[in-house]
Protein backbone atom coordinates (compact mmCIF):
# COMPACT_ATOMS: atom_id res chain seq x y z
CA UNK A 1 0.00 0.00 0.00
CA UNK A 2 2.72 2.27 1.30
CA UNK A 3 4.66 1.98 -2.20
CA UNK A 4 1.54 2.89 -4.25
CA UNK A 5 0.79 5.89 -2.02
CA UNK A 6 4.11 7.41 -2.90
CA UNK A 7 4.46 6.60 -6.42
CA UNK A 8 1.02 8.38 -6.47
CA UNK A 9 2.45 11.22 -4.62
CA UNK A 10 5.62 11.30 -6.88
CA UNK A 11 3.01 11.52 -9.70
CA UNK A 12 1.17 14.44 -8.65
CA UNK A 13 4.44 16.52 -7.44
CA UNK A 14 5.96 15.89 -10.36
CA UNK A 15 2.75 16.34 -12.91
CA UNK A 16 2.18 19.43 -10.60
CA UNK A 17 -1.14 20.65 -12.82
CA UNK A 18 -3.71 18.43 -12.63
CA UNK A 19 -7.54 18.34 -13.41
CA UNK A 20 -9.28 15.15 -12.36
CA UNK A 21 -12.76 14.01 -13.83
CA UNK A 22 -14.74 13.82 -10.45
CA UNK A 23 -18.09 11.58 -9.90
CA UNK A 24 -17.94 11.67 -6.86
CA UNK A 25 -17.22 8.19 -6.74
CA UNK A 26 -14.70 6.59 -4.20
CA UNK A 27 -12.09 6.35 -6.65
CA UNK A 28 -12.33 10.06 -8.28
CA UNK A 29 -12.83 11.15 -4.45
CA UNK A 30 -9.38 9.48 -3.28
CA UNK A 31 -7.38 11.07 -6.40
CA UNK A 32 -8.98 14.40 -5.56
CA UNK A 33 -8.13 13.89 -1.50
CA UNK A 34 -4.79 13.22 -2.71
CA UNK A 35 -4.33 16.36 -5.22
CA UNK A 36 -5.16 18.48 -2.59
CA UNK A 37 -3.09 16.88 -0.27
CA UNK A 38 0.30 17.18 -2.25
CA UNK A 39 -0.58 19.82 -5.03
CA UNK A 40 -3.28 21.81 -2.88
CA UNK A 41 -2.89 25.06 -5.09
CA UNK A 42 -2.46 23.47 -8.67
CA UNK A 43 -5.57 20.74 -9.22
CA UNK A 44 -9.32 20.84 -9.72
CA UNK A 45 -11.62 18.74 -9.69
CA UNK A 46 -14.00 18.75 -12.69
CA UNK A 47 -17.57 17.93 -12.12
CA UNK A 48 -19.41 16.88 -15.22
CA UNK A 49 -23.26 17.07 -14.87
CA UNK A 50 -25.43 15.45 -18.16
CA UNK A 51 -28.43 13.98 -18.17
CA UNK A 52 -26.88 10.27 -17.89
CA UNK A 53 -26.16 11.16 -14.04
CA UNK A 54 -28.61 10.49 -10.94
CA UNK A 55 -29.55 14.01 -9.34
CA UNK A 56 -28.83 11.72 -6.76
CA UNK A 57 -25.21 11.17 -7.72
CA UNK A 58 -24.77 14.89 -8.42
CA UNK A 59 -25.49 16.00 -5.40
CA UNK A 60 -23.35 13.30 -3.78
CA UNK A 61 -20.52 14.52 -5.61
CA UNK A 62 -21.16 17.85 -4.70
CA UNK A 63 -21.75 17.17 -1.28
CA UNK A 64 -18.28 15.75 -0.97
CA UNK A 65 -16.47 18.24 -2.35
CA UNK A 66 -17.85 20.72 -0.14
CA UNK A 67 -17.44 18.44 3.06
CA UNK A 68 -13.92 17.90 2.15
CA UNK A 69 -13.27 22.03 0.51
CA UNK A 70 -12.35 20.10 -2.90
CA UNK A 71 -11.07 22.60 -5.96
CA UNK A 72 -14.51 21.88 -8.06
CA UNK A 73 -15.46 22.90 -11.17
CA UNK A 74 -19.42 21.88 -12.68
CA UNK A 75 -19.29 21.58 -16.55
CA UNK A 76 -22.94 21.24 -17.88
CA UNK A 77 -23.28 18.76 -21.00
CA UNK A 78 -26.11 18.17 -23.20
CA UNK A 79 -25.03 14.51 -24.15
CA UNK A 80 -28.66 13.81 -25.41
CA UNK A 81 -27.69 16.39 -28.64
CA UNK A 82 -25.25 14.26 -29.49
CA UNK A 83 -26.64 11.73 -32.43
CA UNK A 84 -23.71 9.48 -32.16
CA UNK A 85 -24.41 8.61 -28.48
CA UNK A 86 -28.40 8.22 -28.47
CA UNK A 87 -28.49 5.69 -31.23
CA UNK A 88 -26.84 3.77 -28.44
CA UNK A 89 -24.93 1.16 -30.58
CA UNK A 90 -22.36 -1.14 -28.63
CA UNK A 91 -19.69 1.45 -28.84
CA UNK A 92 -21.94 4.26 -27.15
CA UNK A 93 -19.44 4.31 -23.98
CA UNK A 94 -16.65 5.08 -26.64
CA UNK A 95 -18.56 8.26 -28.12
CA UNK A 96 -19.51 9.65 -24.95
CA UNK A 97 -16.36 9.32 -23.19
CA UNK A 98 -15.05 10.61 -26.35
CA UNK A 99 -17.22 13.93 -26.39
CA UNK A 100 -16.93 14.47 -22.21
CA UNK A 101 -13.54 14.33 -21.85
CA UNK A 102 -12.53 16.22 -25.40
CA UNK A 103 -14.95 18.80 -23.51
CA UNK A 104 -12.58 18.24 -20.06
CA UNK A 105 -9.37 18.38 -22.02
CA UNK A 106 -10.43 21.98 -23.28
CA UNK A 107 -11.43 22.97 -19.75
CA UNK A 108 -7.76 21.77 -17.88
CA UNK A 109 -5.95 23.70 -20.34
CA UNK A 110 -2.36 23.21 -19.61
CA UNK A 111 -3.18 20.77 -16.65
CA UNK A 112 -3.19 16.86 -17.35
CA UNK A 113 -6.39 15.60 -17.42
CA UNK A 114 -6.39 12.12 -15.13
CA UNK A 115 -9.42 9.69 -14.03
CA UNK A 116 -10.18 7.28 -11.62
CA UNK A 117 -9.54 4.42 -13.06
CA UNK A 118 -7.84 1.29 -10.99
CA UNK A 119 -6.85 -1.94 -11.82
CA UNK A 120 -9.97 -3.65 -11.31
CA UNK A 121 -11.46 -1.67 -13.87
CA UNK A 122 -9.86 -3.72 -16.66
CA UNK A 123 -12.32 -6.93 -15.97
CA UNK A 124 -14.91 -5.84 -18.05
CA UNK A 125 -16.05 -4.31 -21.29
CA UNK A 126 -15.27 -1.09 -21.48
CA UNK A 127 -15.30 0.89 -24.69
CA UNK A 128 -14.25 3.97 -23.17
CA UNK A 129 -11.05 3.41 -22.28
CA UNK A 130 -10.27 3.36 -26.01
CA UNK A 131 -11.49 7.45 -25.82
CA UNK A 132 -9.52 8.00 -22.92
CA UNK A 133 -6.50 6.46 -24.52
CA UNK A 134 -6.75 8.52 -28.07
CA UNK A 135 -7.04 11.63 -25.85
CA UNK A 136 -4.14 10.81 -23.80
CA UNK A 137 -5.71 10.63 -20.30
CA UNK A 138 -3.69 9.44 -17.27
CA UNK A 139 -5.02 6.84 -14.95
CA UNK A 140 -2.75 7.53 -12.04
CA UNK A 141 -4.34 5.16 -9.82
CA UNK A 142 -4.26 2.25 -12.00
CA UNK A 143 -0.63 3.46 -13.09
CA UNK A 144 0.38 3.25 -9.46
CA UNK A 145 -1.48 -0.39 -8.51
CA UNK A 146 -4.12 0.63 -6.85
CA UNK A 147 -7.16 -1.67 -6.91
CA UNK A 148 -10.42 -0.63 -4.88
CA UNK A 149 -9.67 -2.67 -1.75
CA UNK A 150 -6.37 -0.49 -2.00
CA UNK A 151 -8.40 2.78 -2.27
CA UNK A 152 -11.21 1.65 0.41
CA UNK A 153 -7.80 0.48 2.92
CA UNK A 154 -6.62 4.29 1.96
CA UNK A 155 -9.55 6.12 2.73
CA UNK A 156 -10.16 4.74 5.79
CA UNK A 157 -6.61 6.02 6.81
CA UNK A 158 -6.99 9.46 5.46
CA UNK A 159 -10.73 9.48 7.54
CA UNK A 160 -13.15 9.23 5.33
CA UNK A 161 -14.70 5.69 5.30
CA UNK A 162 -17.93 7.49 4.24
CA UNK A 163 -16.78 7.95 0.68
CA UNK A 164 -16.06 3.87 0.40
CA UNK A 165 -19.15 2.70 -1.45
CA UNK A 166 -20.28 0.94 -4.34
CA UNK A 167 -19.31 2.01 -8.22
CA UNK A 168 -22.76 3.63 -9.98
CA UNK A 169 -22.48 3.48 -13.36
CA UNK A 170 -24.38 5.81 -15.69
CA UNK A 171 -28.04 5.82 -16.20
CA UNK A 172 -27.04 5.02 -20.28
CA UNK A 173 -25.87 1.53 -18.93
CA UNK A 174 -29.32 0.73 -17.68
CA UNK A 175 -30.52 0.61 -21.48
CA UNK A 176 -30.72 -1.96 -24.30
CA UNK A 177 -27.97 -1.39 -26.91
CA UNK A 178 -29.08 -0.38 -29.75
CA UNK A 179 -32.20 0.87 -28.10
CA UNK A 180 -32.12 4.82 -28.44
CA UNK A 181 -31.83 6.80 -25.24
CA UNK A 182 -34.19 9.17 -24.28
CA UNK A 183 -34.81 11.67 -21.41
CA UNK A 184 -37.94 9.66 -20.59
CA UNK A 185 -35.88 6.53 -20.27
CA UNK A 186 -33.76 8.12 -17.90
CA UNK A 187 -36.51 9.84 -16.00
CA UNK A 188 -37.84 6.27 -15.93
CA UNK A 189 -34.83 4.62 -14.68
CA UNK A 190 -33.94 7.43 -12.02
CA UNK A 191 -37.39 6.89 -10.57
CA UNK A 192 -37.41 3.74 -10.60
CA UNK A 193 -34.19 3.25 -8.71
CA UNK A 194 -35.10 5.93 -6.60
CA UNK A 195 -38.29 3.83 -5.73
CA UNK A 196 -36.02 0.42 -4.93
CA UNK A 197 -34.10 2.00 -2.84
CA UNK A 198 -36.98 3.75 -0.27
CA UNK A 199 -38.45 0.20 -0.66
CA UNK A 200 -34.76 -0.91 1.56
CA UNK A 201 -32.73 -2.22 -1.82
CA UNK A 202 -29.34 -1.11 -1.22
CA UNK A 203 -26.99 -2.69 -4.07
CA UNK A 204 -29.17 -2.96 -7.48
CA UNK A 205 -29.85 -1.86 -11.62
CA UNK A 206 -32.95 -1.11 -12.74
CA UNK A 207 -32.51 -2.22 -16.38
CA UNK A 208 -34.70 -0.48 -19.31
CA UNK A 209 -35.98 -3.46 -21.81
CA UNK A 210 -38.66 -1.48 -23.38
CA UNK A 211 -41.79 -2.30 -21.61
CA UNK A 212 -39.97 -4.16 -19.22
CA UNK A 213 -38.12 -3.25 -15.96
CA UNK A 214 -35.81 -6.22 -15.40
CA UNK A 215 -33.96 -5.80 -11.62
CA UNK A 216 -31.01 -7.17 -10.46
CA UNK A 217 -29.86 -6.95 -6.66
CA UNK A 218 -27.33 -8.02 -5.01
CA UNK A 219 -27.35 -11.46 -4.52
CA UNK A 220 -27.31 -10.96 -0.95
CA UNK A 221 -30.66 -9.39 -0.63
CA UNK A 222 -32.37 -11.72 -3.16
CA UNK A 223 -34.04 -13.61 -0.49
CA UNK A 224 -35.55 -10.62 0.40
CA UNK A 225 -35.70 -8.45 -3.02
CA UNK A 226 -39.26 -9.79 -4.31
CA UNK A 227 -41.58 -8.82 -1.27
CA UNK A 228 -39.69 -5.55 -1.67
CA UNK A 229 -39.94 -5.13 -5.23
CA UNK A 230 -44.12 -6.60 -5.48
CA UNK A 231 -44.93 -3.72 -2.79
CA UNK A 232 -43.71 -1.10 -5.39
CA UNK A 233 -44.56 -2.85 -8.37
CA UNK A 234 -47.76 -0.75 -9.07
CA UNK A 235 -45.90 2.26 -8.85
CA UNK A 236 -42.86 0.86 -10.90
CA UNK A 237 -45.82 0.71 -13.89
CA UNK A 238 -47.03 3.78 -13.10
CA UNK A 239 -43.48 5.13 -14.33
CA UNK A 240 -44.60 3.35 -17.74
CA UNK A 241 -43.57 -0.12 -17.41
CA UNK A 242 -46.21 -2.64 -18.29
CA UNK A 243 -44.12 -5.52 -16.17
CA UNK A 244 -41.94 -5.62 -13.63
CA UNK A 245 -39.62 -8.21 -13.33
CA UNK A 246 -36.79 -9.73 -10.95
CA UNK A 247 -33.49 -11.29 -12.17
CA UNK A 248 -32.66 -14.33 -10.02
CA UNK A 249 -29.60 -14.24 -11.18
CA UNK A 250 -28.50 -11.10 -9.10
CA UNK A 251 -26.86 -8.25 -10.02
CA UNK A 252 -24.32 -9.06 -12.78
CA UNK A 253 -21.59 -6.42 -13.71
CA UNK A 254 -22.00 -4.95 -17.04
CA UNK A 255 -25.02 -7.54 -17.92
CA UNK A 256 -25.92 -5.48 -20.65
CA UNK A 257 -22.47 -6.08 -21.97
CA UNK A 258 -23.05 -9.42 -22.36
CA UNK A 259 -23.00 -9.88 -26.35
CA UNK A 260 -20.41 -6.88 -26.97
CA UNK A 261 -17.36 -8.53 -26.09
């Protein structure tokens, strides 16, 4: 742990300007904890809010960088005027990463642009990181070895178990590929989640199939997921779903990855 801490530290001292793309996220939150920590007048953190991010998540993310007096910066993107990225074809990650961080790069200027990215992060299907490559963003996290046990082990020393919680993923992963994305979809899907989580869900997807609302939970709560899910079912349809339905396979990483790679 120790040797990853100061290889990240000999990163940022020696980078010196740096503007991280901050979720809010546990991983984004440790790079930023560490910017300020070692470069506390040359960083910012860069806040992107579209319409493929929770209100929930937003506000997370801004709640933390206030608790913790974070450099922030909120860029506003209207990802649902980009053609490329609603048609939602299997390389939809890839276009959107693509468009936010070419929008990021122009707003670091002569900073470099890093992310969040660890080592697990390589165990799935992820189109993005072909984006991030082309446009030369550093991963100093994953370029020091840090994995998210590393980064949970890390925050806990620094005091701030509270940010240690589960990746979200955008509201664009809840959707069918090739399925075109629309603000109702992601009204839908916010909703819904919202819903599934005041019903006592804490680790789940709500995942758009048209008609359908397919939900996966953690496989830990499936025992108790479908008295949960049946007492909010009606309201679930009332969102526009004609069926509700629950996975018993459990919540599955990327599941709508499944035939991409």
């Amino acid at each position: 742990m120790q040797d990853a801490i100061n290889k990240l530290k000999n990163f940022l001292v020696e980078t010196r300007h740096v503007a991280i793309a901050f979720s809010g996220g546990m991983d984004s939150s440790f790079l930023a904890l560490m910017a300020k920590k070692y470069i506390p007048e040359s960083y910012v953190a860069l806040l992107v809010n579209s319409e493929f991010m929770s209100r929930s998540e937003i506000n997370i993310a801004q709640a933390t960088a206030k608790r913790f007096d974070l450099n922030l910066q909120e860029i506003k993107i209207d990802v649902l005027s980009n053609s490329t990225v609603v048609c939602n074809s299997d390389k939809r990650c890839y276009h959107c990463k693509k468009a936010i961080f070419s929008l990021l790069l122009e707003k670091a200027g002569n900073a470099v642009l890093c992310d969040g990215s660890v080592i697990d992060d390589d165990d799935d299907y992820r189109p993005g990181k072909q984006a991030l490559a082309e446009l030369h963003v550093r991963s100093p996290l994953k370029e020091c070895g840090f994995s998210k046990t590393m980064v949970a082990e890390a925050l806990r020393n620094l005091g701030a178990p509270e940010l240690i919680r589960p990746a979200q993923s955008c509201l664009a992963t809840r959707i069918v590929t090739n399925q075109k994305i629309t603000a109702e979809k992601l009204k839908q899907i916010e909703q819904g989640e919202i819903m599934l989580r005041k019903a006592g869900l804490d680790y789940f997807r709500l995942r758009h199939h048209g008609e359908i609302a397919r939900i996966e939970v953690a496989n830990s709560e499936l025992h108790d997921a479908l008295d949960k899910v049946a007492s909010i079912s009606e309201d679930l349809k009332n969102l526009g779903f004609k069926h509700i339905a629950l996975d018993v396979d459990g919540y599955q990483k990327g599941s709508m990855n499944r035939n991409n790679g």
